[in-house]
N, C-alpha and C. Protein backbone atom coordinates (compact mmCIF):
# COMPACT_ATOMS: atom_id res chain seq x y z
N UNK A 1 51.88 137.22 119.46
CA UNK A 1 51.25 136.56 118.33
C UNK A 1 50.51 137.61 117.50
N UNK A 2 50.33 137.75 116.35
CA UNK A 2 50.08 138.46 115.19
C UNK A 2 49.03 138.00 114.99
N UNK A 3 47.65 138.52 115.11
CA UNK A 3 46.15 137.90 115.01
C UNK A 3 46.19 138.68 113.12
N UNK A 4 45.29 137.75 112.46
CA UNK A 4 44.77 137.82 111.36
C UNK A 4 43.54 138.86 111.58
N UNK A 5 42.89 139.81 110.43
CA UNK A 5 42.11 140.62 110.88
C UNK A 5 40.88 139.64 110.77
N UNK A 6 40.48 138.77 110.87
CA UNK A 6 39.20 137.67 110.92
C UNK A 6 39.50 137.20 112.51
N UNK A 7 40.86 136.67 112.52
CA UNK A 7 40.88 136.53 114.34
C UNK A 7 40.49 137.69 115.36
N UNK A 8 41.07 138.80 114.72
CA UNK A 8 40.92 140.00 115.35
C UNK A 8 39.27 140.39 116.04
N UNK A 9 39.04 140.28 114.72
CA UNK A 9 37.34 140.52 114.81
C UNK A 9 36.79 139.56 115.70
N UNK A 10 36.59 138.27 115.74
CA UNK A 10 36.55 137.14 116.13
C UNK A 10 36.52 137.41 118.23
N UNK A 11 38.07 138.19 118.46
CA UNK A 11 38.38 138.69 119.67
C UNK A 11 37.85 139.40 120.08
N UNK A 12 37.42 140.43 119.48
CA UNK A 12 36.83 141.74 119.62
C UNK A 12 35.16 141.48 120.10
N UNK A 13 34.77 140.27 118.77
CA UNK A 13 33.06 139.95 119.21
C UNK A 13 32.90 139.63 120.33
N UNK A 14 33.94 138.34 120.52
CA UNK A 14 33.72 137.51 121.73
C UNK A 14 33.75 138.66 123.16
N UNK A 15 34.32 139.67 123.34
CA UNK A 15 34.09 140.54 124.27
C UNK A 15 33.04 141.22 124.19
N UNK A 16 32.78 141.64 123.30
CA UNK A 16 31.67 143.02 122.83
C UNK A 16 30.25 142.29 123.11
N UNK A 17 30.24 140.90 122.77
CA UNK A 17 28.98 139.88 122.52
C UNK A 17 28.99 139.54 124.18
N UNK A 18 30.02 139.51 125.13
CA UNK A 18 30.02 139.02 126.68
C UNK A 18 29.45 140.10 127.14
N UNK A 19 30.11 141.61 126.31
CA UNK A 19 29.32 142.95 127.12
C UNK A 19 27.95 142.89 127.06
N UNK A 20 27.14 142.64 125.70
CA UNK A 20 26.02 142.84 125.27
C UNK A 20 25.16 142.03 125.98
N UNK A 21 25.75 140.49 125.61
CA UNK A 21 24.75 139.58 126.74
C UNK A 21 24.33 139.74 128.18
N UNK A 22 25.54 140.65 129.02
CA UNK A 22 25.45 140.63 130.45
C UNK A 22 24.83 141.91 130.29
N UNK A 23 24.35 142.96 129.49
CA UNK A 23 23.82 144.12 129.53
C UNK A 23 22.70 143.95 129.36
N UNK A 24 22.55 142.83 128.59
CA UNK A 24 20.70 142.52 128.70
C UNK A 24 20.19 141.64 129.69
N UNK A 25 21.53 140.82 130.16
CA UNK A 25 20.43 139.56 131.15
C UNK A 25 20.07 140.63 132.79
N UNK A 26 20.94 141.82 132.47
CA UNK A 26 20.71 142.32 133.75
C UNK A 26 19.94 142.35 134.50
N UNK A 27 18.79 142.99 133.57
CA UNK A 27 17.46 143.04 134.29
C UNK A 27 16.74 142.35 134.93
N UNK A 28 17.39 140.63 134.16
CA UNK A 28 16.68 139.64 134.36
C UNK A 28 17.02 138.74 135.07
N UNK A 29 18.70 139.14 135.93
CA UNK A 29 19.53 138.36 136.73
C UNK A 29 18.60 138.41 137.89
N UNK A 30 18.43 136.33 138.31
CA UNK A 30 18.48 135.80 139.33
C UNK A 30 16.50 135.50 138.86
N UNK A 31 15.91 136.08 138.05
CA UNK A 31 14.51 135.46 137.30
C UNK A 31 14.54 135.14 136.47
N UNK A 32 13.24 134.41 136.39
CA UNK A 32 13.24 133.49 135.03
C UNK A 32 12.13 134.36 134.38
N UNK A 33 12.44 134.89 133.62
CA UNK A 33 11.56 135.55 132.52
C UNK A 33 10.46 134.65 132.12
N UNK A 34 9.24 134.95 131.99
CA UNK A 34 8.85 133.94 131.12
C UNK A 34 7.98 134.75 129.55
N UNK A 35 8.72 134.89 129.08
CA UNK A 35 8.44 135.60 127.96
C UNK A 35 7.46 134.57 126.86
N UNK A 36 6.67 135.15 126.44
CA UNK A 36 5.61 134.38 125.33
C UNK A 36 6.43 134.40 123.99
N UNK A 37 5.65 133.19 123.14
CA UNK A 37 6.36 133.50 121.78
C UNK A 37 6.23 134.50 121.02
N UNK A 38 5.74 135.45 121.01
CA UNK A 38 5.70 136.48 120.64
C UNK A 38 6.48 138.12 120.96
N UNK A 39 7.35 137.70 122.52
CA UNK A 39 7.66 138.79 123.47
C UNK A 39 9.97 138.32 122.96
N UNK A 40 10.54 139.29 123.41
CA UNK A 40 12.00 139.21 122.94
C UNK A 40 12.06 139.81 124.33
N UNK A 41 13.22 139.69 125.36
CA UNK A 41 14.10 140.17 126.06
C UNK A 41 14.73 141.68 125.85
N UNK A 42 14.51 142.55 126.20
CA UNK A 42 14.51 144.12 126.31
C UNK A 42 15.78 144.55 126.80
N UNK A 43 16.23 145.31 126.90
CA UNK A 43 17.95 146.04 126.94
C UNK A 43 16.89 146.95 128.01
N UNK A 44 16.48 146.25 129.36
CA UNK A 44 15.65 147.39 130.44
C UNK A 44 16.57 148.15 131.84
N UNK A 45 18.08 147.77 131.90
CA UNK A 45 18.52 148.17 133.13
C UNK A 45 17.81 147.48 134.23
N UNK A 46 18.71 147.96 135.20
CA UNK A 46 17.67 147.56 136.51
C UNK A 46 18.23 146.41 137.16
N UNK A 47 17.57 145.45 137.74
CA UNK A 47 17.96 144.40 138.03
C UNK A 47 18.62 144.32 139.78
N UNK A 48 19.94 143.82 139.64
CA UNK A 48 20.07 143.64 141.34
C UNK A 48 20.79 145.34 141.45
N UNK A 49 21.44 145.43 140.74
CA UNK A 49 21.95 147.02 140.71
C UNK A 49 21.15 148.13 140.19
N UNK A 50 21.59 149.40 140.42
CA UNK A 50 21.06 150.13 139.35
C UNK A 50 21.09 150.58 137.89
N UNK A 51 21.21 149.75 137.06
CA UNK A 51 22.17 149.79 136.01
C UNK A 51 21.39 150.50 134.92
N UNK A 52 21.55 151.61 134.43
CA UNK A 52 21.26 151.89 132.93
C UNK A 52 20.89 151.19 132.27
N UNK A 53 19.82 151.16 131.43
CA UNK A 53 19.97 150.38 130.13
C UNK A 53 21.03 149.87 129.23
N UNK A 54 21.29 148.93 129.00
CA UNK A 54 22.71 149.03 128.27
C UNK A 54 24.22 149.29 128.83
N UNK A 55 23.68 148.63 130.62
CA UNK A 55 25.02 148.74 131.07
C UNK A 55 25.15 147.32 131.92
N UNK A 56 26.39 147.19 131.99
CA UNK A 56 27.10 145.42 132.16
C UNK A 56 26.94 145.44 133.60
N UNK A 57 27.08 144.33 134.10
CA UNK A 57 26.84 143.98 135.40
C UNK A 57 28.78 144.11 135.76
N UNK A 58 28.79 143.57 136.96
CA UNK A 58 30.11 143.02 137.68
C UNK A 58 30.54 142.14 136.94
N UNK A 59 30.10 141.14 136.31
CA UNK A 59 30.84 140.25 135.42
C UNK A 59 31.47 140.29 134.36
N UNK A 60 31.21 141.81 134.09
CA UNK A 60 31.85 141.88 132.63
C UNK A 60 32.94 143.08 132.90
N UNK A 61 33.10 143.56 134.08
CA UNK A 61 33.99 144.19 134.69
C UNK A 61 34.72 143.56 134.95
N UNK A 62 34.61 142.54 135.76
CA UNK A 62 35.71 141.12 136.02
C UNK A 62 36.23 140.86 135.40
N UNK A 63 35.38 141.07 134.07
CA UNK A 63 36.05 139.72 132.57
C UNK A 63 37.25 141.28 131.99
N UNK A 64 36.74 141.96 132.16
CA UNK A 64 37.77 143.14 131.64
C UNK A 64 39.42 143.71 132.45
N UNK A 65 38.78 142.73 133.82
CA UNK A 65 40.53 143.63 134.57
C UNK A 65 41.01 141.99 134.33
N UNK A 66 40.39 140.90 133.65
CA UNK A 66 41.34 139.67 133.48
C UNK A 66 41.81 140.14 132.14
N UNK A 67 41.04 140.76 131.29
CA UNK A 67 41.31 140.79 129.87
C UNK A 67 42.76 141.94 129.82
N UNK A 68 42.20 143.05 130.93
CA UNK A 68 43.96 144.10 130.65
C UNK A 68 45.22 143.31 131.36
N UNK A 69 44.92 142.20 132.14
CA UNK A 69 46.25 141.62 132.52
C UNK A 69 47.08 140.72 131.28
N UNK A 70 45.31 139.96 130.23
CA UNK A 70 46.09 139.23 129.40
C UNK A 70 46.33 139.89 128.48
N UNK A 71 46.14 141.16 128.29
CA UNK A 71 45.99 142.37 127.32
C UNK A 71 48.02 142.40 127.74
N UNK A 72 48.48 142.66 128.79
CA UNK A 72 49.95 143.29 128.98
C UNK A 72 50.90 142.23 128.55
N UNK A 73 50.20 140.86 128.68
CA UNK A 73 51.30 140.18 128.45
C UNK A 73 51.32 138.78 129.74
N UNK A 74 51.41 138.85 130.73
CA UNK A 74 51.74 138.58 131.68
C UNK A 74 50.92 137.23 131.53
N UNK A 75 51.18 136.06 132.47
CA UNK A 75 51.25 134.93 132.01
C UNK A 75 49.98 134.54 132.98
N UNK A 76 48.43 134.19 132.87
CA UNK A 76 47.71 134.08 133.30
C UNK A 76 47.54 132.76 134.61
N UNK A 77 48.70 131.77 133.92
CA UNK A 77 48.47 130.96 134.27
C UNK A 77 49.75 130.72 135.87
N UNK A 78 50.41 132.29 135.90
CA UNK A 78 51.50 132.16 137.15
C UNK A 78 51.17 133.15 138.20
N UNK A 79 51.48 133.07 139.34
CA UNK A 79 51.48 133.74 140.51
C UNK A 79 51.44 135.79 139.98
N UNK A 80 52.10 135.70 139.27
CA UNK A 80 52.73 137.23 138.82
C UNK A 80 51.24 137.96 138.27
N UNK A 81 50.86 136.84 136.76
CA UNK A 81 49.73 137.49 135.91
C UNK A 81 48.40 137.19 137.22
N UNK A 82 48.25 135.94 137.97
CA UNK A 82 47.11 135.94 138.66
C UNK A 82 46.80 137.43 139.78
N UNK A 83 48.06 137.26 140.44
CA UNK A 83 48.05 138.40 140.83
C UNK A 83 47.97 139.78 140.44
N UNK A 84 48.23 139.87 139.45
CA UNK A 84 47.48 141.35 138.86
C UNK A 84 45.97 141.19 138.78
N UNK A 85 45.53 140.03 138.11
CA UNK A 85 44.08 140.01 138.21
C UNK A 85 43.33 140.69 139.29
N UNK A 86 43.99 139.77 140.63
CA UNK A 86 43.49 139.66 142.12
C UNK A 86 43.59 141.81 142.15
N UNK A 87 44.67 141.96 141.91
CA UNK A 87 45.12 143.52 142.20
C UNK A 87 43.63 144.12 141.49
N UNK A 88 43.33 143.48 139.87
CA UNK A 88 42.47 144.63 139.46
C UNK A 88 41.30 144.50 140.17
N UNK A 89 40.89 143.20 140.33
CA UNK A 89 39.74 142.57 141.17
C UNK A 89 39.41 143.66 142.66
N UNK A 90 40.86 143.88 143.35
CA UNK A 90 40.13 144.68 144.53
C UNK A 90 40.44 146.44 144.10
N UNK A 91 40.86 147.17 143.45
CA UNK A 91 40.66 148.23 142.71
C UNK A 91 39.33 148.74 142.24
N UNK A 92 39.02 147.79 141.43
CA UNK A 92 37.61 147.80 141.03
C UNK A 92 36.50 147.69 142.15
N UNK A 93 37.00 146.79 143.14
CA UNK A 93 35.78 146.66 143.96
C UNK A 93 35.64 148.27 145.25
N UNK A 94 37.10 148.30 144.76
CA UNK A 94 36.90 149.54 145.71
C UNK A 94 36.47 150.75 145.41
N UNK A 95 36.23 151.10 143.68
CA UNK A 95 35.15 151.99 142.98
C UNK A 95 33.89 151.90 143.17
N UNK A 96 33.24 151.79 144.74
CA UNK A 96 31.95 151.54 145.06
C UNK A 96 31.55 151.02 143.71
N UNK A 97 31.58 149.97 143.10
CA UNK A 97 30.46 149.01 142.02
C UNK A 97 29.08 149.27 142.96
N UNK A 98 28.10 149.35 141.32
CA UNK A 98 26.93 149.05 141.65
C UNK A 98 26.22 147.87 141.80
N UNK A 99 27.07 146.81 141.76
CA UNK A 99 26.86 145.20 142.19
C UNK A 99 27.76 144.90 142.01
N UNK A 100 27.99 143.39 143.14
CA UNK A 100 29.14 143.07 143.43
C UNK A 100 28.41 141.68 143.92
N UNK A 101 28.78 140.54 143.91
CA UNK A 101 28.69 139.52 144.42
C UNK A 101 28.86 139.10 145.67
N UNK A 102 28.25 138.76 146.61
CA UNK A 102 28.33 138.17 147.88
C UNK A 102 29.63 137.88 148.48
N UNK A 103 29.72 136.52 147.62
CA UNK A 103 31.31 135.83 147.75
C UNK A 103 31.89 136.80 147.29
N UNK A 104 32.44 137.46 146.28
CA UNK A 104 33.26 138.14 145.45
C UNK A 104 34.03 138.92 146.61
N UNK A 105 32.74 140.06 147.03
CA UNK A 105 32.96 141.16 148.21
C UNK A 105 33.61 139.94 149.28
N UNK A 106 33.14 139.13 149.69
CA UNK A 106 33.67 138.53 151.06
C UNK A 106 35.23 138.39 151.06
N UNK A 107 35.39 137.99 149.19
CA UNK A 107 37.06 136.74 149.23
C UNK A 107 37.63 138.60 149.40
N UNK A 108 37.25 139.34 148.64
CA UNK A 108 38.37 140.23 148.34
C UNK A 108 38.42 141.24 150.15
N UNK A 109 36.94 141.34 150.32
CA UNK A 109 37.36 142.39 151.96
C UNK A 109 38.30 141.16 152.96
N UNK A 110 37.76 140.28 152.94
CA UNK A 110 39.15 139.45 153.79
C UNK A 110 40.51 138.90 153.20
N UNK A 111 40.74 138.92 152.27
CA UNK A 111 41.74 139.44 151.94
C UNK A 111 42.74 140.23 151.74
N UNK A 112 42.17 141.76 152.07
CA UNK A 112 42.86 142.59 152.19
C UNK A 112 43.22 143.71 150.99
N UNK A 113 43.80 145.04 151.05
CA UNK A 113 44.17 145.78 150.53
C UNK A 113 44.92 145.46 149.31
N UNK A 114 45.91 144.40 149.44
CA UNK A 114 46.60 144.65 148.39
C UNK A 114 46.69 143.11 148.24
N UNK A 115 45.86 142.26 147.79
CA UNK A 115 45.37 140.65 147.39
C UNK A 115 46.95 140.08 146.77
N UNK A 116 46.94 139.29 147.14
CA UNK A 116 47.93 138.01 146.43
C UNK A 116 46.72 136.75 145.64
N UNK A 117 47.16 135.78 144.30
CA UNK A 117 46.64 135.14 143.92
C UNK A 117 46.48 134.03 145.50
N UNK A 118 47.58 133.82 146.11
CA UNK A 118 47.60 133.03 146.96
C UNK A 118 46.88 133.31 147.67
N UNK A 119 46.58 134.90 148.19
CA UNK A 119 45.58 134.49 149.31
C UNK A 119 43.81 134.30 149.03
N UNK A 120 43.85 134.83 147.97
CA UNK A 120 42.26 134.86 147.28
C UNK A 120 41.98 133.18 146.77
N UNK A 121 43.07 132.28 146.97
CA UNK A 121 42.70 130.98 146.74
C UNK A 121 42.82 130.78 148.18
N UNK A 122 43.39 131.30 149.13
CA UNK A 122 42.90 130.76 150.57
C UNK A 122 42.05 130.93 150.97
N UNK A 123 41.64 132.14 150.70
CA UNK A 123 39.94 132.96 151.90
C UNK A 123 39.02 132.02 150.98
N UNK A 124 39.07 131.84 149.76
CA UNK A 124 37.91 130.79 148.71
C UNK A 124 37.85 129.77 149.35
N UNK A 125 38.85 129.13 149.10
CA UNK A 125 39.12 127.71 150.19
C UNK A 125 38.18 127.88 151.20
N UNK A 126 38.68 128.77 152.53
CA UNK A 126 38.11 128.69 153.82
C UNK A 126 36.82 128.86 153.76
N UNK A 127 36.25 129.98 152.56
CA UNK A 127 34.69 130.56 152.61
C UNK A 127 33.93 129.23 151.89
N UNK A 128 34.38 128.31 151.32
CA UNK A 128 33.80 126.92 150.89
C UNK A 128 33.80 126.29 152.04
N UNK A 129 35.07 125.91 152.89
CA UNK A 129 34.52 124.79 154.16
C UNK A 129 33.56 125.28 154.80
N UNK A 130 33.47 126.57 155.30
CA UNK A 130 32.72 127.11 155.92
C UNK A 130 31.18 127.13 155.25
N UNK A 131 30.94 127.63 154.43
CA UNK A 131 29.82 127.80 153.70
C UNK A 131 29.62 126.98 152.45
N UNK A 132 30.41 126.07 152.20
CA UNK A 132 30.18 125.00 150.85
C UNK A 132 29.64 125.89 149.65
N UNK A 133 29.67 127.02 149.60
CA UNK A 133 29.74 127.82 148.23
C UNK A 133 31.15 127.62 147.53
N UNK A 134 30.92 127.90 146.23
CA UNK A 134 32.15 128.28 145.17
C UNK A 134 31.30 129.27 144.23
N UNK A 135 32.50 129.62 143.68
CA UNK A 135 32.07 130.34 142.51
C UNK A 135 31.23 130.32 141.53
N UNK A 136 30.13 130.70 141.44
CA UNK A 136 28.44 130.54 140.72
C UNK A 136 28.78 130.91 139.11
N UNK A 137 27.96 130.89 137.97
CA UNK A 137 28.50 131.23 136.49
C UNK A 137 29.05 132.39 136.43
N UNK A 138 28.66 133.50 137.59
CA UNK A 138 29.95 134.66 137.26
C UNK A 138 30.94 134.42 136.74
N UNK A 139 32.00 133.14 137.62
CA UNK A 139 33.44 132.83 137.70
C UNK A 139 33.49 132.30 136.24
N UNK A 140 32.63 132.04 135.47
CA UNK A 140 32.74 131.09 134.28
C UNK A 140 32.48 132.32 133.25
N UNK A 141 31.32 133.17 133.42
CA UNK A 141 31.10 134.61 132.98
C UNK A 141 32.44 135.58 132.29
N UNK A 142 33.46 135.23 133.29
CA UNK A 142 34.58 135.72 133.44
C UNK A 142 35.76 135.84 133.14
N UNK A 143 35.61 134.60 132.02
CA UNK A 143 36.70 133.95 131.13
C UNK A 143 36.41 134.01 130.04
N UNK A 144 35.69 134.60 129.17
CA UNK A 144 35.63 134.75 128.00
C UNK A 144 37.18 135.43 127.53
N UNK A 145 37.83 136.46 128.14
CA UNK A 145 39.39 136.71 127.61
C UNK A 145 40.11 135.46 128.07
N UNK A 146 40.09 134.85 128.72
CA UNK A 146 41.16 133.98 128.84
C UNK A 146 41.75 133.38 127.24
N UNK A 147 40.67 132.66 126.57
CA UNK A 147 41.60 131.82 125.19
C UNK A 147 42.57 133.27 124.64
N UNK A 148 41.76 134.43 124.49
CA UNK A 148 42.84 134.95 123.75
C UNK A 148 43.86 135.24 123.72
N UNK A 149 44.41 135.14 125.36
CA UNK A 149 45.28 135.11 125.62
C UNK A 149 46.34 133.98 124.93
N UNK A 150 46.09 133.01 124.41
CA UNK A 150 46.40 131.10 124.32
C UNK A 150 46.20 130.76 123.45
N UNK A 151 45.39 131.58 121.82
CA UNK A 151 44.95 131.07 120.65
C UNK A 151 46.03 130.16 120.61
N UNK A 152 45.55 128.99 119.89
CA UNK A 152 46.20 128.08 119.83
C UNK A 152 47.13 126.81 120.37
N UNK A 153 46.81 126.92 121.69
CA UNK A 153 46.98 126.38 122.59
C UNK A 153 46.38 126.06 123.61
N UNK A 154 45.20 124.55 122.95
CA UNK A 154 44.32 124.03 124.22
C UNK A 154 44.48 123.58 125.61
N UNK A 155 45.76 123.32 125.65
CA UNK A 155 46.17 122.91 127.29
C UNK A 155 46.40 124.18 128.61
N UNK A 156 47.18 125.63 127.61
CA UNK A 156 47.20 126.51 128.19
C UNK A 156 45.51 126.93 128.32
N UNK A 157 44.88 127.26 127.59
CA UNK A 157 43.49 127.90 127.99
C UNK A 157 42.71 127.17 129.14
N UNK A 158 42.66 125.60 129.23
CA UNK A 158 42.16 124.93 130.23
C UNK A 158 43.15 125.42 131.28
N UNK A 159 44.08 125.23 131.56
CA UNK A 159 45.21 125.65 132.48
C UNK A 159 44.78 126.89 133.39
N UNK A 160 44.87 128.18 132.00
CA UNK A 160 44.78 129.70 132.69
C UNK A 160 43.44 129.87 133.25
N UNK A 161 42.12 129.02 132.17
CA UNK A 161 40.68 129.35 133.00
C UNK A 161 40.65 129.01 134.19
N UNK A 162 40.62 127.51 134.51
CA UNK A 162 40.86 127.06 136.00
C UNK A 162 41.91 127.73 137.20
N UNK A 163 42.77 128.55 136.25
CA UNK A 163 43.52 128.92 137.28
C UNK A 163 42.92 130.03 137.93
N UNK A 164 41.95 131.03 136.76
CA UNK A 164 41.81 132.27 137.03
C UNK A 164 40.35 132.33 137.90
């Protein structure tokens, strides 16, 4: 599909604006700020990792090895494109990250070296009966590439998010 340079831009924010937001809530992931009316939210690093000022958490790393799968082409919503995800998902995790999620680390170390979509929906599965967790707003964090993959097609975007 041939994006218009207003869509373009449009694509481009919606990532750049997911980087920016998760670069500032960093500091502030898992507290509640309580900032006065007078006080703004600071670009301070820090947080559960060690992060630079002005640097993204795990979630926007996530949102980026979904974004180069829907970046190639590959069909988000089938065994083939999920599975590349799953592939970038344990790649990345294996670049010692400076945060990483609980669950995240659990689905992908029991899963194994070289992840299938199938099995990262099994170990999820099992790590829910077991522990009645799911996926916290990270997993939702994480889909900001999904529509672009789908402009124009609301059934596929519900489809590929839930799938991914």
């Amino acid at each position: 599909m041939k994006l218009t340079e207003a869509q373009s831009d449009r694509a481009v924010g919606a990532i750049v604006g997911t980087a920016v937001a998760d670069a500032l809530g960093a500091h502030y992931e898992f507290d509640r700020p309580r900032l006065g009316p007078d006080e703004t939210a600071q670009m301070l690093g820090g947080g559960l990792g060690p992060f630079a000022p002005g640097e993204w958490t795990d979630d926007t790393t996530m949102a980026w090895c979904i974004l180069e799968v829907a970046a190639s082409g590959l069909d988000l919503r089938t065994e083939e494109g999920l599975t590349a995800v799953a592939r970038n998902f344990r790649t990345w995790a294996e670049s010692d990250p400076k945060d990483i999620g609980n669950q995240t680390a659990r689905v992908l170390d029991t899963a194994g070296p070289a992840p299938t979509a199938a099995q990262l929906r099994h170990v999820s599965e099992k790590l829910h009966e077991t522990t009645g967790h799911t996926g916290g707003n990270g997993s939702l964090m994480r889909t900001a590439p999904v529509p672009l993959r789908y402009l124009g097609d609301r059934p596929a975007v519900a489809e590929a998010a839930a799938a991914v």
